[in-house]
Protein backbone atom coordinates (compact mmCIF):
# COMPACT_ATOMS: atom_id res chain seq x y z
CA UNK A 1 132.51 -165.52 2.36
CA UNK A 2 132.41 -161.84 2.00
CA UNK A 3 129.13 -160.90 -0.70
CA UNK A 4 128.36 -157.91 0.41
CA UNK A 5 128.90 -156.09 -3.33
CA UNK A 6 127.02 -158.83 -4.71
CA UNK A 7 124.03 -158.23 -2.43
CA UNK A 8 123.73 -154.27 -3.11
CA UNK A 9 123.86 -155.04 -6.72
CA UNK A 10 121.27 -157.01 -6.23
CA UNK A 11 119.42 -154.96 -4.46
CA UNK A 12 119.69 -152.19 -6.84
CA UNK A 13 118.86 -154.32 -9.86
CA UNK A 14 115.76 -155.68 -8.65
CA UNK A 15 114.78 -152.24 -8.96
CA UNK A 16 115.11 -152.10 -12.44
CA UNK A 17 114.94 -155.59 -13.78
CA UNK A 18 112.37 -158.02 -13.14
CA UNK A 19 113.57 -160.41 -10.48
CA UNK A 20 116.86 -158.29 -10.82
CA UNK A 21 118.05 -160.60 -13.33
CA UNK A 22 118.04 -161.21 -17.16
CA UNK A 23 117.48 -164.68 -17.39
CA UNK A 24 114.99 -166.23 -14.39
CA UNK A 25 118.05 -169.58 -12.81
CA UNK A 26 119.97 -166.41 -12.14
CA UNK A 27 118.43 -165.48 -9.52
CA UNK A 28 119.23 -168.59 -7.08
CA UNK A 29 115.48 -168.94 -6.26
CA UNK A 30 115.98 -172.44 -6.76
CA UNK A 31 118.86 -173.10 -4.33
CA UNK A 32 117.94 -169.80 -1.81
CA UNK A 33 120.80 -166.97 -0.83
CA UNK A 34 121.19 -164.13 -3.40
CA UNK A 35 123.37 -164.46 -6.86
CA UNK A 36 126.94 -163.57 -7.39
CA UNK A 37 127.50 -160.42 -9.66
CA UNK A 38 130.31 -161.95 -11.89
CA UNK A 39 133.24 -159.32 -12.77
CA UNK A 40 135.81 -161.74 -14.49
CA UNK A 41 136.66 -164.97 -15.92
CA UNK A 42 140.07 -166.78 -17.08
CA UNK A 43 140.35 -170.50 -17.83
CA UNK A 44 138.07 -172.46 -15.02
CA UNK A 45 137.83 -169.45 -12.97
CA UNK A 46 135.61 -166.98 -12.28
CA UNK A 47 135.49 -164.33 -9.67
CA UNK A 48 132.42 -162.10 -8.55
CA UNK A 49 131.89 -158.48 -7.50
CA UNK A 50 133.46 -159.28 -3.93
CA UNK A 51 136.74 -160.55 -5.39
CA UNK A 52 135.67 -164.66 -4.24
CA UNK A 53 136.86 -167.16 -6.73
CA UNK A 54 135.49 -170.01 -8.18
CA UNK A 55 135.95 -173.18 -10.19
CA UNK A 56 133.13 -172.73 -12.81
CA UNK A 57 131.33 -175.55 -14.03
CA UNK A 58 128.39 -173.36 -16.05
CA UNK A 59 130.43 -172.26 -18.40
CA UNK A 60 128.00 -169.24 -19.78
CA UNK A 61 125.31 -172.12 -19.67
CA UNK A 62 127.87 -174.27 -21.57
CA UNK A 63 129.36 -172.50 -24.78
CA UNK A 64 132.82 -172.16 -22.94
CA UNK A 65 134.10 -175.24 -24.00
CA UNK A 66 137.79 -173.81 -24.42
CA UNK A 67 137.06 -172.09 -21.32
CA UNK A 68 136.57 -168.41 -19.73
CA UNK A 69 138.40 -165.46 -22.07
CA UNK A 70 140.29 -168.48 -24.29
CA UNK A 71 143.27 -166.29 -25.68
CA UNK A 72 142.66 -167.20 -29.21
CA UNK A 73 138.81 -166.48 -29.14
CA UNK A 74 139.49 -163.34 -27.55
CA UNK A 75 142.32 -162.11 -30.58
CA UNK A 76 139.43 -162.88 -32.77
CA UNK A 77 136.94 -161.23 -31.15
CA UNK A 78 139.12 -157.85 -30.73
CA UNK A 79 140.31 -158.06 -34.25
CA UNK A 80 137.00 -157.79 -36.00
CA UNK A 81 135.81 -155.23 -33.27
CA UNK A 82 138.37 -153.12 -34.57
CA UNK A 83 137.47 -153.53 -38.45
CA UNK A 84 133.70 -152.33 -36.90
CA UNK A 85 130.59 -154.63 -35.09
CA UNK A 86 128.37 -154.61 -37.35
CA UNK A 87 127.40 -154.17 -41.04
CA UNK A 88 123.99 -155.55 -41.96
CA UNK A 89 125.92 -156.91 -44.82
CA UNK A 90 126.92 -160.63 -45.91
CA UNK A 91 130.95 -160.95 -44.33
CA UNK A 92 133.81 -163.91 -45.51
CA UNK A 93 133.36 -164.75 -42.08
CA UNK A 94 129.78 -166.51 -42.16
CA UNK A 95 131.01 -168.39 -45.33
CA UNK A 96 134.17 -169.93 -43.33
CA UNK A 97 131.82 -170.95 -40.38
CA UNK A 98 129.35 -172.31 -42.49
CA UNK A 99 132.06 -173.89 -44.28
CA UNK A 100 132.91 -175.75 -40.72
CA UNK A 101 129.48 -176.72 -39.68
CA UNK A 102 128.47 -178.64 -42.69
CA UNK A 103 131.84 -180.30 -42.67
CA UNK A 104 131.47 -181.25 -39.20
CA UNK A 105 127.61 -181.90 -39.51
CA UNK A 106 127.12 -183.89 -42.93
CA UNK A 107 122.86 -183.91 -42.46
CA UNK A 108 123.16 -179.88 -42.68
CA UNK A 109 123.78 -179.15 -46.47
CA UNK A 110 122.22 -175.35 -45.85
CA UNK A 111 123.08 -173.43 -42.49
CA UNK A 112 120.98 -169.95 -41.62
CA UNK A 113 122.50 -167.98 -38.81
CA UNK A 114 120.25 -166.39 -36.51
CA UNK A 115 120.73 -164.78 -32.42
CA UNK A 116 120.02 -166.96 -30.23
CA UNK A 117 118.85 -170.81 -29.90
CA UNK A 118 115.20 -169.73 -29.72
CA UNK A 119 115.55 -167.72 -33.03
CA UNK A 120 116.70 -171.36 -34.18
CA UNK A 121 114.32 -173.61 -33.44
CA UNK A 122 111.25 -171.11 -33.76
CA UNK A 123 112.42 -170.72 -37.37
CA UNK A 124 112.67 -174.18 -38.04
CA UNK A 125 109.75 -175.14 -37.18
CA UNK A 126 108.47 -172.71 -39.61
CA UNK A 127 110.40 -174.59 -42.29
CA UNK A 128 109.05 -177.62 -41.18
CA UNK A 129 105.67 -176.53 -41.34
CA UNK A 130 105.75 -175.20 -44.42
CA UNK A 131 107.62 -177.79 -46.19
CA UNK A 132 105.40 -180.79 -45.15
CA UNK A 133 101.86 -178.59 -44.77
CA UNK A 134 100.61 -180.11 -41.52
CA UNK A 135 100.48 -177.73 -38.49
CA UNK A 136 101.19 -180.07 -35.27
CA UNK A 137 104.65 -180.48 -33.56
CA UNK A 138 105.78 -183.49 -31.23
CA UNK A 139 108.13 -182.20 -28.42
CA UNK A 140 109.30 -184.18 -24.87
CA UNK A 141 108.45 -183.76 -21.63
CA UNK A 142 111.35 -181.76 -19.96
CA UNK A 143 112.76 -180.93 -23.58
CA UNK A 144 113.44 -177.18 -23.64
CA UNK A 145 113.38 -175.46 -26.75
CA UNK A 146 113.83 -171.74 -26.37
CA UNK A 147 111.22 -169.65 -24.67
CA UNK A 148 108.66 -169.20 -28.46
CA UNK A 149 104.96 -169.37 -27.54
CA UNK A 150 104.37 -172.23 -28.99
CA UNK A 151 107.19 -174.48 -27.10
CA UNK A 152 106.43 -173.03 -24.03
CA UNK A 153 103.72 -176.58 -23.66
CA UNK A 154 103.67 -178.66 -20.77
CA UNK A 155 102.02 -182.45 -20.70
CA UNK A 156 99.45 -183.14 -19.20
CA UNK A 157 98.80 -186.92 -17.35
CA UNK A 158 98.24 -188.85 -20.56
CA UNK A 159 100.68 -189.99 -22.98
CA UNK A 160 99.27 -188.19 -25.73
CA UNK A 161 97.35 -184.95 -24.58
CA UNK A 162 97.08 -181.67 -26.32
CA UNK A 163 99.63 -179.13 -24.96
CA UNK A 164 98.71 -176.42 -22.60
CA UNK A 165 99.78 -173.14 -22.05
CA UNK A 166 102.98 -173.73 -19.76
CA UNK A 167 103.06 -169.90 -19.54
CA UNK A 168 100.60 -166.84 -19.37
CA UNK A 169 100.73 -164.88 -22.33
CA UNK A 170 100.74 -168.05 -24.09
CA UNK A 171 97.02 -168.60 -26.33
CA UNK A 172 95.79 -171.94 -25.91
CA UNK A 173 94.93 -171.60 -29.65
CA UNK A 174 98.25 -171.32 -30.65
CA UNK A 175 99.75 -173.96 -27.84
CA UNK A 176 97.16 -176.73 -28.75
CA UNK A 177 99.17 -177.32 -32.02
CA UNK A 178 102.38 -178.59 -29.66
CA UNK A 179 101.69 -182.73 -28.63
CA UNK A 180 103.54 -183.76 -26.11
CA UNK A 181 105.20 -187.36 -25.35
CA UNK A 182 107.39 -188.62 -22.78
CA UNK A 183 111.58 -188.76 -23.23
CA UNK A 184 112.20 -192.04 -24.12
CA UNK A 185 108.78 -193.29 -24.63
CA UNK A 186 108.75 -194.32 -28.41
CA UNK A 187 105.16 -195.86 -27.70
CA UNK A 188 103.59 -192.64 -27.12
CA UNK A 189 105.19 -190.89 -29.82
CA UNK A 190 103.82 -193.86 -32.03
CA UNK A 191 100.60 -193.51 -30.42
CA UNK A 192 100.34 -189.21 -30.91
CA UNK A 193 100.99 -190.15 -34.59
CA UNK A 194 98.30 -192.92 -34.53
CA UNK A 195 95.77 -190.49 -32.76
CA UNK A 196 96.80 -187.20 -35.66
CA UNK A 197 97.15 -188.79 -38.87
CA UNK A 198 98.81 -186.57 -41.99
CA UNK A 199 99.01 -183.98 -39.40
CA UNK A 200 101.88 -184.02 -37.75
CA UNK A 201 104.48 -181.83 -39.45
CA UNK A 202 107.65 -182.47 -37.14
CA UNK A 203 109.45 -184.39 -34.07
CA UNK A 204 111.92 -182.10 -31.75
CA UNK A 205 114.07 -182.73 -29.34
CA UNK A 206 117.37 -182.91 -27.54
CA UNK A 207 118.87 -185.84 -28.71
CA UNK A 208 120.40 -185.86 -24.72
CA UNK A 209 118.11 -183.73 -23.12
CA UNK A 210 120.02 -180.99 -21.05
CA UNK A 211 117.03 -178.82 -19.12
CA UNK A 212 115.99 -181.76 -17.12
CA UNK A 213 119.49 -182.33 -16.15
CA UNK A 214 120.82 -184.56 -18.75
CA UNK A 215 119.49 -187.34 -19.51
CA UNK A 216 120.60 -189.48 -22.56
CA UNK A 217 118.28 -191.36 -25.10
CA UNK A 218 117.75 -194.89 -24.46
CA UNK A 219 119.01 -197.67 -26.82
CA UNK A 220 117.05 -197.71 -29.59
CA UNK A 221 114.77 -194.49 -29.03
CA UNK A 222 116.81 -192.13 -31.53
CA UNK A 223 116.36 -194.73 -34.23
CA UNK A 224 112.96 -195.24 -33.34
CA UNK A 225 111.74 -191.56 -34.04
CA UNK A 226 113.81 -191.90 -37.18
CA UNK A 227 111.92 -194.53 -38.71
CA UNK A 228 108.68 -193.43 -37.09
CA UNK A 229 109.09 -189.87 -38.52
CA UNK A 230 110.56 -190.94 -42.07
CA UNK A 231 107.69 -193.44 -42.02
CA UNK A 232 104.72 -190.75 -41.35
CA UNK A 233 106.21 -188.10 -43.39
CA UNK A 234 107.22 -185.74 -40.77
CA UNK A 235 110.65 -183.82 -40.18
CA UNK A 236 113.11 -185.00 -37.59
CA UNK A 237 114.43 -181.98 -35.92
CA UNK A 238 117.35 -182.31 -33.34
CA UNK A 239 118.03 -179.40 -31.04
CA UNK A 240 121.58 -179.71 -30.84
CA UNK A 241 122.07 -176.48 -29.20
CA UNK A 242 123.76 -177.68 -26.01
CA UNK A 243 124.77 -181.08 -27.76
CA UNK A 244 126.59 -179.58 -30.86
CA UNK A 245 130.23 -179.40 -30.84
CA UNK A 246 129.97 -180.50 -27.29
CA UNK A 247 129.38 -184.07 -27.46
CA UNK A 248 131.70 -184.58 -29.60
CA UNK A 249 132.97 -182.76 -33.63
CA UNK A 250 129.96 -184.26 -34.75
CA UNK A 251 127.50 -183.51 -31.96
CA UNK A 252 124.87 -185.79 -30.74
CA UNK A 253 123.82 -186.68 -34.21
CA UNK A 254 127.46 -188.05 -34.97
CA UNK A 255 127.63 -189.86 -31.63
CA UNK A 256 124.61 -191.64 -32.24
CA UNK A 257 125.11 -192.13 -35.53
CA UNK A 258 121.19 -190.82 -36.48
CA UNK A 259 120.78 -188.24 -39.65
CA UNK A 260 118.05 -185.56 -38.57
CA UNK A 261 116.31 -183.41 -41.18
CA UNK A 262 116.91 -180.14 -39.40
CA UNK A 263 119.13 -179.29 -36.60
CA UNK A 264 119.33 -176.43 -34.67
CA UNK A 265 122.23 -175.52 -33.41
CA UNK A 266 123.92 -172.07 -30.82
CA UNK A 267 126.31 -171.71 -27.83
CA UNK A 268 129.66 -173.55 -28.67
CA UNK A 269 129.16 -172.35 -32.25
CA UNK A 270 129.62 -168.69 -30.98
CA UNK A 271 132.18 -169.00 -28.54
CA UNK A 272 130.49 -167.50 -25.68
CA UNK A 273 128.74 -164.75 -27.98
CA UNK A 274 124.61 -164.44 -28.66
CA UNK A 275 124.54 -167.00 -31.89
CA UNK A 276 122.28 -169.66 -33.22
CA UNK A 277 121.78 -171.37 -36.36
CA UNK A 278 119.71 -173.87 -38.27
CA UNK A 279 120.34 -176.17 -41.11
CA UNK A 280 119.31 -179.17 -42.79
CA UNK A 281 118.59 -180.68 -46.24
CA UNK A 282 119.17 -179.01 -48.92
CA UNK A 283 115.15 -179.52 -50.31
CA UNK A 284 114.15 -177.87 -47.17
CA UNK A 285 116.51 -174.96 -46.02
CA UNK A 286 115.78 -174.38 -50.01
CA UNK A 287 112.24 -172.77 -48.54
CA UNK A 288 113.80 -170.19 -46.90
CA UNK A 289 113.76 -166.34 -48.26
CA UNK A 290 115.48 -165.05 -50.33
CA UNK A 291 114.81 -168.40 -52.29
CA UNK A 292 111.80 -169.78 -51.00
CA UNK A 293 108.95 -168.26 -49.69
CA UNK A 294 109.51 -169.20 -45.82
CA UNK A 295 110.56 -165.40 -43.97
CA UNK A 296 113.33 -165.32 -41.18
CA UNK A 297 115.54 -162.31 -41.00
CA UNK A 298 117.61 -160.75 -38.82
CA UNK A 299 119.59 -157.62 -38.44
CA UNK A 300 122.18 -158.94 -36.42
CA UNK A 301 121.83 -162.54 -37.67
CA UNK A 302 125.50 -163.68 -39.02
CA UNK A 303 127.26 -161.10 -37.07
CA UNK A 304 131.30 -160.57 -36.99
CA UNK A 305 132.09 -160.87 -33.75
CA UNK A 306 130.28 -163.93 -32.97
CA UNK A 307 131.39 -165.26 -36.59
CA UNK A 308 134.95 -164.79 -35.08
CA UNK A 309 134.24 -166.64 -31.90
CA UNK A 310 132.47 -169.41 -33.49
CA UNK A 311 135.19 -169.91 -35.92
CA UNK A 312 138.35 -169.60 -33.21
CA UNK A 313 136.05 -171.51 -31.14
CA UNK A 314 135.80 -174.68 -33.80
CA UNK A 315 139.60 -174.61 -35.34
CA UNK A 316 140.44 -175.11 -31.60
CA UNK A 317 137.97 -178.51 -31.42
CA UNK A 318 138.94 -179.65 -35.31
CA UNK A 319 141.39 -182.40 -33.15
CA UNK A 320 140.36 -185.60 -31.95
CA UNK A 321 142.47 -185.46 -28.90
CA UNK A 322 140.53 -182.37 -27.02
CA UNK A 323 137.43 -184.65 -26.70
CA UNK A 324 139.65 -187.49 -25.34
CA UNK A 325 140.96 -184.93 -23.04
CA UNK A 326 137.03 -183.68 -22.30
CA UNK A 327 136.04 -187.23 -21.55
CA UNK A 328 139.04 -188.20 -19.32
CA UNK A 329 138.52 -185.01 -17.10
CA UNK A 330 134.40 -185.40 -17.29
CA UNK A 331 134.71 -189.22 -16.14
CA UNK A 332 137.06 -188.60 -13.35
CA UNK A 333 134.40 -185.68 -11.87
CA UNK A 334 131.39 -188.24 -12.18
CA UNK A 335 133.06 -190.87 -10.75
CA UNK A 336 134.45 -188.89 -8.15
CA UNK A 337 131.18 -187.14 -7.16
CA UNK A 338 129.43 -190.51 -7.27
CA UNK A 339 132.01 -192.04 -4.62
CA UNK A 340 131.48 -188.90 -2.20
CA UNK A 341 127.85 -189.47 -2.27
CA UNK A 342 128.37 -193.03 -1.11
CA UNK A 343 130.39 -192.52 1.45
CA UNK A 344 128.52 -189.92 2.46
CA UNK A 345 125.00 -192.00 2.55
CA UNK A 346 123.78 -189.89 0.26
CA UNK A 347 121.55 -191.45 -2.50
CA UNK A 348 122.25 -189.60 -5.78
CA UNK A 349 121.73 -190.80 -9.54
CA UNK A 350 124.79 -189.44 -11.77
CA UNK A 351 123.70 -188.94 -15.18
CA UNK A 352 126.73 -187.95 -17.77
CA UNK A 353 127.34 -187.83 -21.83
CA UNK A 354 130.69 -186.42 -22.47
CA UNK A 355 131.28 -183.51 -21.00
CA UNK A 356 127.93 -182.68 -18.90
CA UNK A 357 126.69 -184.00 -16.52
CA UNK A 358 123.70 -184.11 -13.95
CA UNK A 359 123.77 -185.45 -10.00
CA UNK A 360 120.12 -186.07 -9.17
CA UNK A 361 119.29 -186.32 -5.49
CA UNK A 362 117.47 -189.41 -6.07
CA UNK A 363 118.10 -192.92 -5.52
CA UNK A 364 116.00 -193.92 -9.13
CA UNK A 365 116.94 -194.21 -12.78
CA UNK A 366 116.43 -190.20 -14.08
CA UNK A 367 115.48 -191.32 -17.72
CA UNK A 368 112.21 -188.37 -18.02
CA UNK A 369 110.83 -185.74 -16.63
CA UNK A 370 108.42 -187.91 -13.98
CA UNK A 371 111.85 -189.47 -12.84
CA UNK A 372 114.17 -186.28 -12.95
CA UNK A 373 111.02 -184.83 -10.90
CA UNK A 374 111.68 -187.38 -8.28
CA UNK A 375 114.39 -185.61 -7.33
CA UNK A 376 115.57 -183.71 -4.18
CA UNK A 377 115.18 -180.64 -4.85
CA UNK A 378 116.15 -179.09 -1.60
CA UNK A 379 118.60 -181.30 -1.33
CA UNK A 380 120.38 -179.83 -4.05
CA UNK A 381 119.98 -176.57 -2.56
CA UNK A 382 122.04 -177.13 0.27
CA UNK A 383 124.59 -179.14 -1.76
CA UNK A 384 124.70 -175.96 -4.36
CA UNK A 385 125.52 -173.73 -1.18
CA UNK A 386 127.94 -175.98 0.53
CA UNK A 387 129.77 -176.21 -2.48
CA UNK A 388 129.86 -172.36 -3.30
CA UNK A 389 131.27 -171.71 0.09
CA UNK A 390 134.14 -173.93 -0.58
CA UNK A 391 134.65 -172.14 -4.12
CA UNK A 392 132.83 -174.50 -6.64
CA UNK A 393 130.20 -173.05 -8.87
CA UNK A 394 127.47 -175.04 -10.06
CA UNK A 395 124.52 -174.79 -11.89
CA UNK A 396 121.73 -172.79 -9.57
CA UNK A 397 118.95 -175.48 -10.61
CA UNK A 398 118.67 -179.10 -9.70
CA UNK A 399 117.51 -179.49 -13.48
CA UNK A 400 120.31 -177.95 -15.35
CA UNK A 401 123.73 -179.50 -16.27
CA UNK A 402 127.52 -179.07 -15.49
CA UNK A 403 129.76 -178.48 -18.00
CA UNK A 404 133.55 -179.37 -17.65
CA UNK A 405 135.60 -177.49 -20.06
CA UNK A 406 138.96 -177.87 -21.89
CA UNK A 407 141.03 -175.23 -19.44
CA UNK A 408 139.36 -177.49 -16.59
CA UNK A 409 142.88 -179.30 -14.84
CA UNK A 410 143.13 -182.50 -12.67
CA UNK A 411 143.82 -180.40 -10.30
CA UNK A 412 140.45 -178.47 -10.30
CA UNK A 413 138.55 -181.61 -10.82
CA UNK A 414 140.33 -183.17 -7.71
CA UNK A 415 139.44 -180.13 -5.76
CA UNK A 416 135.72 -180.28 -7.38
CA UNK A 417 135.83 -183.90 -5.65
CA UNK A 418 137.37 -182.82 -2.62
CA UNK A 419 134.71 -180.41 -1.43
CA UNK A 420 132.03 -182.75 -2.59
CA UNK A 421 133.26 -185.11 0.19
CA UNK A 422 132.67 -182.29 2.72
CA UNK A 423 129.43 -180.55 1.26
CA UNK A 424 127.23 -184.33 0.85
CA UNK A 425 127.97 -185.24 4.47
CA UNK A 426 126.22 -181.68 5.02
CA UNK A 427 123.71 -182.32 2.76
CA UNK A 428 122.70 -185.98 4.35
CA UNK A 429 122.77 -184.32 7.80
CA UNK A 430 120.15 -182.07 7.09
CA UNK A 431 117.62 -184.52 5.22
């Protein structure tokens, strides 16, 4: 495979971005070899700098759930380019897609549109804090939240230790007020509330955790942290940002039939453009300025052309039958990938909700961070490359998912299974 445009770009933006990337997976450090400069995208497909074409399974990270360039998105898109990008000014268009979130999402009475899906669950946190006037946060192990200071927190070997700094620049001052349990260890989380009483003002998490890989709650662990949080007088907070709209027209919340206080929400909502949003109760988004005294603002917060997106982007999932469609395709990859690895000898763990999905080089139950960590990661690396060579392109990170889209066919998820039978053989070889 020819990368040689893809390499001088590189080259030339390392020397003027750090790492010569934007975001730090890009940069393949994970899975070795240099990243592909991507020029294009149409349905499954993208194709790089060097003209090489591949089935995509990232999907921008996972907002594409229509797919790469989906022809209704982009007539949206263009049209309110051309009435202008930008006016710093409320627009009809953040009414309608407010309109379809809380129709979709009955726990969010009040939506706030923000940038990005850091913007969103920094801010409602805030909320949280200031509506229940208690300064501690419980996150998960493996839960990514956006890169604020104070979610940037690692645990340490207990079950109920003080956050560190996960990241320099971060101030232990400010980091000690993040607690930190296990995924899918109610125990803990009952034990952090035991050990901090009246001061815990909120639980987050992804209710299927997606930057571990994914992982999905355990029976009875959503509804725990329900009680347990209604109980103590904290906020439930589900970061739905992957999970919304993907998991299903309800998100995560509707598929597990749990009612969070806040939920913070990005990606499939914009259609592939920056977006995020958060939302909850009505008593608490009430806190926010202009009508409360909590301060978020943005000047591109509620923009057109993401508006547009996010609303072309959820008229297109308002039908039942594209999520049938989503899980049919989504099942037929895992099962498919999960058969290759066995007759290949190679022990993987598939991990899927809907429409992502995680293989785990490991022969364990991935249900945390300690057993996600178990994983292979080198193992992956050489199952990444084998796969790219053959013209499928996954996630550069063990610890990341796959997303399968709507403009995903059969017959890309046949030849996605295909070249899995002749990249694990690789893969086993070289163990």
């Amino acid at each position: 495979m020819n990368t040689e445009r893809s390499a001088a770009l590189f080259a030339e933006a390392q020397r003027l971005l750090p790492g010569g990337v934007s975001s730090p997976v890009r940069a393949f450090r994970a899975v070795g070899g240099g990243p592909h400069f991507i020029s294009r995208a149409a349905g499954s497909r993208i194709v790089d700098a060097d003209g090489n074409e591949f089935i995509d399974y990232v999907g921008s990270w996972g907002p594409l759930i229509l797919g790469h360039a989906h022809p209704q998105v982009v007539a949206a898109v263009q049209e309110a380019a051309a009435r202008g990008t930008s006016y710093g000014a409320p627009t009809e268009l953040e009414v309608e897609l407010a309109r379809l979130i809380t129709a979709a999402l009955p726990s969010v009475e009040l939506v706030r549109f923000v940038n990005s899906g850091t913007e969103a669950t920094m801010s409602a946190l805030r909320v949280a804090r200031a509506f229940t006037v208690r300064d501690k946060i419980i996150k998960f192990e493996g839960c990514y939240h956006g890169h604020a200071d104070g979610l940037l927190v690692k645990a340490g070997s207990g079950v109920a230790t003080l956050g560190l700094p996960d990241s320099p620049g971060v101030p232990a001052s400010y980091a000690q007020h993040t607690l930190v349990a296990p995924y899918n260890d109610l125990a803990a989380v009952e034990r952090i509330f035991a050990a901090n009483p009246g001061q815990i003002a909120g639980v987050i998490l992804e209710p299927v955790a997606a930057n571990m890989g994914v992982v999905p709650p355990q029976p009875g662990f959503l509804e725990g942290l329900r009680r347990l949080t209604r109980d103590q007088g904290a906020l439930f907070i589900f970061d739905e940002v992957i999970t919304g709209f993907r998991m299903g027209w309800g998100g995560a919340q509707g598929l597990y039939g749990i009612t969070p206080d806040l939920t913070c929400l990005g990606k499939v909502i914009g259609g592939g453009l920056p977006v995020g949003a958060y939302g909850g109760r009505r008593d608490i988004m009430e806190l926010i300025a202009p009508l409360g005294p909590v301060y978020q603002a943005g000047t591109l917060s509620g923009n057109p052309l993401a508006m547009s997106a996010g609303i072309a982007t959820l008229r297109a999932l308002q039908s039942g039958a594209v999520y049938e469609q989503l899980e049919g395709l989504s099942a037929r990859l895992a099962d498919g990938l999960a058969a290759a690895a066995r007759a290949a000898g190679v022990p993987v763990t598939g991990n899927r909700v809907g429409s992502a999905m995680t293989l785990f080089f490991t022969d364990r139950p991935v249900t945390d961070w300690a057993s996600a960590s178990t994983a292979d990661r080198a193992a992956y690396g050489r199952f990444f490359r084998a796969m790219l060579e053959q013209g499928i392109y996954l996630a550069p990170s063990q610890f990341e998912a796959a997303f399968v889209s709507l403009a995903h066919t059969p017959a890309d998820i046949e030849a996605t299974v295909q070249a899995a039978e002749r990249a694990l053989p690789q893969v086993r070889v070289a163990s």
